[in-house]
C-alpha atoms as a PDB file:
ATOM      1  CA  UNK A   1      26.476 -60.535 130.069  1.00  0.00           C
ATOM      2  CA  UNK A   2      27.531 -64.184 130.570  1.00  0.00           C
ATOM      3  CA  UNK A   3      26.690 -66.567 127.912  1.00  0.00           C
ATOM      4  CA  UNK A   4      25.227 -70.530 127.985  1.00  0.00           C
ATOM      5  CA  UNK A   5      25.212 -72.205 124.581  1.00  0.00           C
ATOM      6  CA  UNK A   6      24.243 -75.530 123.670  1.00  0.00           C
ATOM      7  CA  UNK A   7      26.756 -77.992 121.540  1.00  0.00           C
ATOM      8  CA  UNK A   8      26.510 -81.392 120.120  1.00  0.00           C
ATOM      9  CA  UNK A   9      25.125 -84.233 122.531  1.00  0.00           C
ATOM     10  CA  UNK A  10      28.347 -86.643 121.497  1.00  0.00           C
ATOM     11  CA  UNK A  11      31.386 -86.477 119.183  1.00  0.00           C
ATOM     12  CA  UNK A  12      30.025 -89.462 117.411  1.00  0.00           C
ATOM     13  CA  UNK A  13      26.930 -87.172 115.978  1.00  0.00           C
ATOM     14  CA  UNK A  14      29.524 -84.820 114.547  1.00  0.00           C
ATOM     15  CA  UNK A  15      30.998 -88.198 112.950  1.00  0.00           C
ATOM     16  CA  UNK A  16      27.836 -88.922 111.294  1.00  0.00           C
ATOM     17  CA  UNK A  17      26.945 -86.004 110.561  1.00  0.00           C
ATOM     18  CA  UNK A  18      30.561 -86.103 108.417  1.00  0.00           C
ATOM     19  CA  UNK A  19      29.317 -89.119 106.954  1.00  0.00           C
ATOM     20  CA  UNK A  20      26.077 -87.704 106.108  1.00  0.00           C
ATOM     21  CA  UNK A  21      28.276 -85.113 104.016  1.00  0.00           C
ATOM     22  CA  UNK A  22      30.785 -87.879 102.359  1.00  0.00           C
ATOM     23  CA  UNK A  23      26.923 -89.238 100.950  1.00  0.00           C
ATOM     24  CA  UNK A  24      25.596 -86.320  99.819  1.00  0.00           C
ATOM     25  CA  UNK A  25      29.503 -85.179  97.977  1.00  0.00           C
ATOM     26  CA  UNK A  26      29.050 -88.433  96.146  1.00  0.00           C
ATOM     27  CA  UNK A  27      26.260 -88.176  95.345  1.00  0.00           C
ATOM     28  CA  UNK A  28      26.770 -84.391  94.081  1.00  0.00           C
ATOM     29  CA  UNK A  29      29.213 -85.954  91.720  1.00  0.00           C
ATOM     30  CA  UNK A  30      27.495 -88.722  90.182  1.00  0.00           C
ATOM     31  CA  UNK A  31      25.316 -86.067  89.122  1.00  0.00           C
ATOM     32  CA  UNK A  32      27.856 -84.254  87.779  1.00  0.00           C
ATOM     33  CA  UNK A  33      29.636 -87.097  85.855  1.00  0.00           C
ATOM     34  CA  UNK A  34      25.961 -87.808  84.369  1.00  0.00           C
ATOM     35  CA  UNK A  35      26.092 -84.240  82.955  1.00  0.00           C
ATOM     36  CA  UNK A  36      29.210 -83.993  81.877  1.00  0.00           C
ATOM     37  CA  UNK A  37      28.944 -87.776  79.902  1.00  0.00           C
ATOM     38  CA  UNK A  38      25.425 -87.227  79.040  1.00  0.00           C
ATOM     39  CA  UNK A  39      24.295 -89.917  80.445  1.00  0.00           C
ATOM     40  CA  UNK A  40      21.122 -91.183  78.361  1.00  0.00           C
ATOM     41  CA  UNK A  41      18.014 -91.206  80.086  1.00  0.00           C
ATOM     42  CA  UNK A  42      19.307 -89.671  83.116  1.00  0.00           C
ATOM     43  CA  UNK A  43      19.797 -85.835  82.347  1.00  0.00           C
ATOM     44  CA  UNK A  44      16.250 -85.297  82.671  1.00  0.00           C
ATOM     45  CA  UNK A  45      15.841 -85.704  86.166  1.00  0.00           C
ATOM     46  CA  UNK A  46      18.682 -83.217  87.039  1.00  0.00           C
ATOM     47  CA  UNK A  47      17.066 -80.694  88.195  1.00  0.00           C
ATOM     48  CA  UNK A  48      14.744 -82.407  90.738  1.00  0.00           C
ATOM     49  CA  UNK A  49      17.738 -84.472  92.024  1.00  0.00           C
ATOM     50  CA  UNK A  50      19.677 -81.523  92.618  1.00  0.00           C
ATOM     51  CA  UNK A  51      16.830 -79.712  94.441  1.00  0.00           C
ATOM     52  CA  UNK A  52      15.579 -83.028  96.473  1.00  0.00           C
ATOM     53  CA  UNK A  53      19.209 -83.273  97.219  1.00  0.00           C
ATOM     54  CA  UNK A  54      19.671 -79.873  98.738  1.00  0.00           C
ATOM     55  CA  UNK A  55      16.601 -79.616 100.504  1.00  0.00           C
ATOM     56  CA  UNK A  56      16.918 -82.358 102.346  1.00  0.00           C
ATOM     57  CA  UNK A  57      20.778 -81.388 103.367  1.00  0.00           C
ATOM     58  CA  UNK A  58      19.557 -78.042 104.917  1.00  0.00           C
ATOM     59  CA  UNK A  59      17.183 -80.035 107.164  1.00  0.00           C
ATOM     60  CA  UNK A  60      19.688 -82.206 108.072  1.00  0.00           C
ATOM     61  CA  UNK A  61      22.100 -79.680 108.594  1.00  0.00           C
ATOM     62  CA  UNK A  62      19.735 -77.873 110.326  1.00  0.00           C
ATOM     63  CA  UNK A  63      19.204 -80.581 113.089  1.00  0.00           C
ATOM     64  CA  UNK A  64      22.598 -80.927 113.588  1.00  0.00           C
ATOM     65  CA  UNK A  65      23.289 -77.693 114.386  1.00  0.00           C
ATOM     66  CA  UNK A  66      20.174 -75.921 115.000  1.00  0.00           C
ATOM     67  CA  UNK A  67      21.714 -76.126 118.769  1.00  0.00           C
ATOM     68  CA  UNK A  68      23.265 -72.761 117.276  1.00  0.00           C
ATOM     69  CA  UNK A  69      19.597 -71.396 117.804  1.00  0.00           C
ATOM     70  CA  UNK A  70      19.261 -71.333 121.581  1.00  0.00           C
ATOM     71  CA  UNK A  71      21.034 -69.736 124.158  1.00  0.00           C
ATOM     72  CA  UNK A  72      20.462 -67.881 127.295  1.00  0.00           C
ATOM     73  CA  UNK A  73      22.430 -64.354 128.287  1.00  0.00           C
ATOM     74  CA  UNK A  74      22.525 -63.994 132.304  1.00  0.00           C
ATOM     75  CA  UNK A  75      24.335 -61.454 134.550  1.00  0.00           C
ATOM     76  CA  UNK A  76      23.580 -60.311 138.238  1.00  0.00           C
ATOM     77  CA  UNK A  77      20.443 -58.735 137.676  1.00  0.00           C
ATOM     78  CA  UNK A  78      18.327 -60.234 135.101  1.00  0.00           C
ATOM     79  CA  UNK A  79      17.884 -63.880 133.174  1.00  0.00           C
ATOM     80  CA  UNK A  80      17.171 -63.961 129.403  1.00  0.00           C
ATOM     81  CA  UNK A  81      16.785 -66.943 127.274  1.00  0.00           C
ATOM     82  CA  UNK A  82      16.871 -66.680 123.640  1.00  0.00           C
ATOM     83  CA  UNK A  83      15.299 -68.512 120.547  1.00  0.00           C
ATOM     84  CA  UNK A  84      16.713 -67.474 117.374  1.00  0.00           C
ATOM     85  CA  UNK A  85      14.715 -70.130 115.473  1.00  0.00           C
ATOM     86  CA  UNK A  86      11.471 -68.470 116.491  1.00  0.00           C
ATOM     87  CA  UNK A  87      12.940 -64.876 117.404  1.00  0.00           C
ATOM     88  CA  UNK A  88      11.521 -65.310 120.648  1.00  0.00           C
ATOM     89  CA  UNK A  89      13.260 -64.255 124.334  1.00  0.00           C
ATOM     90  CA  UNK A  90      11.714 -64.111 127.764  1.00  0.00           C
ATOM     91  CA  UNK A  91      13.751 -62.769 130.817  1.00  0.00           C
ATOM     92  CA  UNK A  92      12.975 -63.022 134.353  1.00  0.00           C
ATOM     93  CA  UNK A  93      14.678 -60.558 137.290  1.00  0.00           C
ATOM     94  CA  UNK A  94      17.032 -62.440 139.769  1.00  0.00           C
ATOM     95  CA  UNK A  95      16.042 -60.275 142.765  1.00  0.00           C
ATOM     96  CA  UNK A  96      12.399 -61.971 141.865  1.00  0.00           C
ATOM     97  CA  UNK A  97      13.180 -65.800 141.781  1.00  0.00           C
ATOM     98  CA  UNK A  98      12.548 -67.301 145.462  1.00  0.00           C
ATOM     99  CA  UNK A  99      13.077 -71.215 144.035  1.00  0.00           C
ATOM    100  CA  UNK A 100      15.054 -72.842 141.658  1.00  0.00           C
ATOM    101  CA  UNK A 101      14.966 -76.719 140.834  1.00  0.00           C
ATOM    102  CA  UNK A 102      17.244 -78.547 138.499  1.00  0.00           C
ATOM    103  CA  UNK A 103      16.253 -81.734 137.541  1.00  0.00           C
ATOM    104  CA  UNK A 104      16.964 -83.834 134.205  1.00  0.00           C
ATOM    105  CA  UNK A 105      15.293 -81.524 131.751  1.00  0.00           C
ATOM    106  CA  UNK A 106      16.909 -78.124 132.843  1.00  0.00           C
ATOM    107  CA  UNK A 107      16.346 -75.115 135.615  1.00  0.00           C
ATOM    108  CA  UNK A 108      12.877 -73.785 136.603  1.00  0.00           C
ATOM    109  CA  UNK A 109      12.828 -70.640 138.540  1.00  0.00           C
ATOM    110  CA  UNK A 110       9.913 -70.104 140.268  1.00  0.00           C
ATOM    111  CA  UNK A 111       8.895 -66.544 141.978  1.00  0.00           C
ATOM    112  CA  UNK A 112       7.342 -68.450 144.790  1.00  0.00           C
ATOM    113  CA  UNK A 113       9.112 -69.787 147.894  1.00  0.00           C
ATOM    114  CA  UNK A 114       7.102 -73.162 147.593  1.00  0.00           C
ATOM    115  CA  UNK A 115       5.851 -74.047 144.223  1.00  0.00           C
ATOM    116  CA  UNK A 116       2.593 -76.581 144.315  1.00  0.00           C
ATOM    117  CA  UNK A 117       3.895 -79.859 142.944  1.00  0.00           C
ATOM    118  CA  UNK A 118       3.185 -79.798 138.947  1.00  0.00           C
ATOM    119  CA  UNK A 119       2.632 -75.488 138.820  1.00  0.00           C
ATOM    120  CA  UNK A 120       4.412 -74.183 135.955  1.00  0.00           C
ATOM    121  CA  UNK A 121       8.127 -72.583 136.614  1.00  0.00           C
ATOM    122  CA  UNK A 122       7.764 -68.896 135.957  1.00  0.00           C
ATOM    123  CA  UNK A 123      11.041 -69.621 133.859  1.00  0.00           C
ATOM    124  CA  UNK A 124      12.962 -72.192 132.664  1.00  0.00           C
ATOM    125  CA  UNK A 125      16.063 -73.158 131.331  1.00  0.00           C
ATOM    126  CA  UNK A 126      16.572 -76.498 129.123  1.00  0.00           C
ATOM    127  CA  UNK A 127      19.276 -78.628 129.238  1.00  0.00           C
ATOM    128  CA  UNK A 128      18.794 -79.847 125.814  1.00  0.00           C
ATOM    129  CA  UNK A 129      17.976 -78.265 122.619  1.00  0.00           C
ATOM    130  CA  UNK A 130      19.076 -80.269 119.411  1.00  0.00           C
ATOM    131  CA  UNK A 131      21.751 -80.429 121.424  1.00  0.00           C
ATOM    132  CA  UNK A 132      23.021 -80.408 125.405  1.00  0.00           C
ATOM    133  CA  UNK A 133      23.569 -77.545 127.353  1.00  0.00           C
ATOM    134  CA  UNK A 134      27.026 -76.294 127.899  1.00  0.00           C
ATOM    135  CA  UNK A 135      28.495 -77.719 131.191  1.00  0.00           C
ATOM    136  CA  UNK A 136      30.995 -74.724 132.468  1.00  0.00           C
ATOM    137  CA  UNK A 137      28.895 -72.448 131.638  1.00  0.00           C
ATOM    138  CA  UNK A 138      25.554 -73.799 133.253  1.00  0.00           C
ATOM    139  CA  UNK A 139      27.450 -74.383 136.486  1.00  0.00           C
ATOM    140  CA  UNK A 140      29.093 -70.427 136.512  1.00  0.00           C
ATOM    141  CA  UNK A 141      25.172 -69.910 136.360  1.00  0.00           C
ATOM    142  CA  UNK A 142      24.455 -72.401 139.088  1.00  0.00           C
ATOM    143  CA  UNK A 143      27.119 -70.778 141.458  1.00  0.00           C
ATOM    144  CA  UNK A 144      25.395 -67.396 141.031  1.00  0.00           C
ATOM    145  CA  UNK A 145      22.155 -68.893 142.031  1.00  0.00           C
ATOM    146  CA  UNK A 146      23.857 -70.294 145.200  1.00  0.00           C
ATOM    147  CA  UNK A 147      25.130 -66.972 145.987  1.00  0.00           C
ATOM    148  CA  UNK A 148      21.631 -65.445 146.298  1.00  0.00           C
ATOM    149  CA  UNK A 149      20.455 -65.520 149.637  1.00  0.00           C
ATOM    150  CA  UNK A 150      16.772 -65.380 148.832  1.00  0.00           C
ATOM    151  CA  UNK A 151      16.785 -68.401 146.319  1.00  0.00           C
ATOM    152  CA  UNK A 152      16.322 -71.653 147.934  1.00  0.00           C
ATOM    153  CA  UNK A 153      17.577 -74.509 145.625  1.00  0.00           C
ATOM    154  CA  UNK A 154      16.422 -77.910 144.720  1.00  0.00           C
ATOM    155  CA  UNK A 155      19.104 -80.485 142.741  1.00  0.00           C
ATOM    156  CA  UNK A 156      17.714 -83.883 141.723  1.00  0.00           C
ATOM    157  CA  UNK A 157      21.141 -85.142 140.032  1.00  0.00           C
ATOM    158  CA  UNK A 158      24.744 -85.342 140.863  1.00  0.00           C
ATOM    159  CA  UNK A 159      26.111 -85.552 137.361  1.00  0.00           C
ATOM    160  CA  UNK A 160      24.540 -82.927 134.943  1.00  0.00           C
ATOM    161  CA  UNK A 161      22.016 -84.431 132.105  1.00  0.00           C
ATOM    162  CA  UNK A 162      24.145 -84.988 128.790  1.00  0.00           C
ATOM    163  CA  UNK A 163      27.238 -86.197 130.562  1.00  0.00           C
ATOM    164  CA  UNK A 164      26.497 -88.880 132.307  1.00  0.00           C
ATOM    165  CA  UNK A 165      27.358 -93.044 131.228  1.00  0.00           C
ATOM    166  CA  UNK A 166      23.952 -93.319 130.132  1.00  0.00           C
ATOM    167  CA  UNK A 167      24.773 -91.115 127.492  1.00  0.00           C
ATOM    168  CA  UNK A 168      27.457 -93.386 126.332  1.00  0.00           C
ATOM    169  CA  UNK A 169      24.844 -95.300 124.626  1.00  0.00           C
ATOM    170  CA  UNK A 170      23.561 -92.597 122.807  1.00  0.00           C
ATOM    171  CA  UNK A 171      27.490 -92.250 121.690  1.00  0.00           C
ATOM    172  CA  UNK A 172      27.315 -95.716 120.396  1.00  0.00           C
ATOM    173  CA  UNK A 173      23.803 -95.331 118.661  1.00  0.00           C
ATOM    174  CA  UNK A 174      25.614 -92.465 116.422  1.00  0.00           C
ATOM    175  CA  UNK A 175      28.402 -95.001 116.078  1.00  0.00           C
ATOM    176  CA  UNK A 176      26.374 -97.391 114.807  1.00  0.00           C
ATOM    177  CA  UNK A 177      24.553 -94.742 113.139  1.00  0.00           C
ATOM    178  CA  UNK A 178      27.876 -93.534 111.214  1.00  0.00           C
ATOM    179  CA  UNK A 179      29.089 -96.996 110.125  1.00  0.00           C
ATOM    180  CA  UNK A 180      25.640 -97.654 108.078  1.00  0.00           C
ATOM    181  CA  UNK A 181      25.996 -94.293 106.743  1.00  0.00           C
ATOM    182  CA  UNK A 182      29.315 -95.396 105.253  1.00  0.00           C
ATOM    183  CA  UNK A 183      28.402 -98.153 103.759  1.00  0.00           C
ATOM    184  CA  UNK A 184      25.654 -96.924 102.109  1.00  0.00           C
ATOM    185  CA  UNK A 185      28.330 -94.487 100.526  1.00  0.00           C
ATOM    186  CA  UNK A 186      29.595 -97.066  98.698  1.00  0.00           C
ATOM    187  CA  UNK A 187      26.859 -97.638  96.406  1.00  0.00           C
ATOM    188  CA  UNK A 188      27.350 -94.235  95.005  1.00  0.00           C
ATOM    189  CA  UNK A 189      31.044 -94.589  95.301  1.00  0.00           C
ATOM    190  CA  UNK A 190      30.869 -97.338  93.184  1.00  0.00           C
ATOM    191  CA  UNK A 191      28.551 -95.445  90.890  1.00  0.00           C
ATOM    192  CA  UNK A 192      31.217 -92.718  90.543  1.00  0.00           C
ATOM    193  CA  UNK A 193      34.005 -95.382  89.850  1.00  0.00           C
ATOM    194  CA  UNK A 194      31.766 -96.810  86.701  1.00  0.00           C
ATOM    195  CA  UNK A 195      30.613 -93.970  85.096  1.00  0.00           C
ATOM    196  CA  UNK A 196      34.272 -92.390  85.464  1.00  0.00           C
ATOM    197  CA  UNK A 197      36.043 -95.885  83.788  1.00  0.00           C
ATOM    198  CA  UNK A 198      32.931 -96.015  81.259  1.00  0.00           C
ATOM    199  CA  UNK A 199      32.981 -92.593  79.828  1.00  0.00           C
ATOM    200  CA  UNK A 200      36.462 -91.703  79.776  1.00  0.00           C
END
């Protein structure tokens, strides 16, 4: 069984996402320079912090690589696409699919020559899924369908989704994105720096 996996959309999420980490560390050890100084009037809301704190981490780790969840296992004989978030698969049989389309969102296979214009695919592939589709691996998948003589094949793009310019900008919106999310580190940075010079 060949395998397509999804990955991050741009390198520049992975940066935040770093930066989202730096935030949360610093955080993480203000409140443990309030507990080891014994801070007054601040031990008391421990607890809570420490549970907001993580809670909100696993979501946001979660939507950064929740990507991790979806995949879709082919080989020459049979399509199957996998969600781990919701343990749910469908598969569909090659030798059945008589029309595929890939446009922006991803690859409908239909069992029909013809589809009616707006009938649901019978399956479908995304291109993105908290993340973009894998590009090697989508176009070993491609090639197969080209090889079947019974598939006839409809491509609306030249450049697949999630790699072309236009996705530059949503490089620079995690940027951007990153560079706020440092420099609201340095509020508890500076936290850290105080209650370290103050209490020892």
């Amino acid at each position: 069984m060949k395998k397509i996996p999804y990955t991050f959309s741009t390198k520049s999420k992975q940066i935040f996402y770093f930066t989202i980490i730096a935030y949360f560390l610093l955080r993480l050890i203000v409140i443990a320079e309030i507990k080891l100084f014994h801070v007054e009037g601040y031990e008391v809301y421990l607890s809570l912090s420490l549970l907001y704190y993580a809670l909100i981490f696993a979501a946001v780790t979660l939507l950064f690589f929740g990507y991790k969840f979806f995949f879709t296992l082919y080989d020459e004989t049979t399509v199957t696409y996998h969600n781990r978030f919701l343990r749910k698969s469908r598969s569909i049989q090659l030798s059945e699919v008589r029309f595929a389309r890939l446009d922006t969102w991803g690859i409908h296979l239909y069992r029909q020559e013809t589809p009616q214009p707006g009938e649901k695919e019978d399956f479908f592939i995304p291109f993105f899924r908290m993340g973009v589709i894998r590009a090697i691996p989508v176009n070993g998948f491609f090639e197969q369908l080209i090889a079947a003589p019974q598939i006839r094949i409809e491509k609306t793009f030249k450049v697949l989704p999630g790699y072309t310019k236009k996705w530059q900008l949503v490089s620079i919106l995690y940027a951007f994105l990153a560079i706020c999310m440092l420099l609201v580190c340095s509020t508890p940075l500076y936290a850290v720096i105080i209650l370290y010079q103050n209490f020892t």
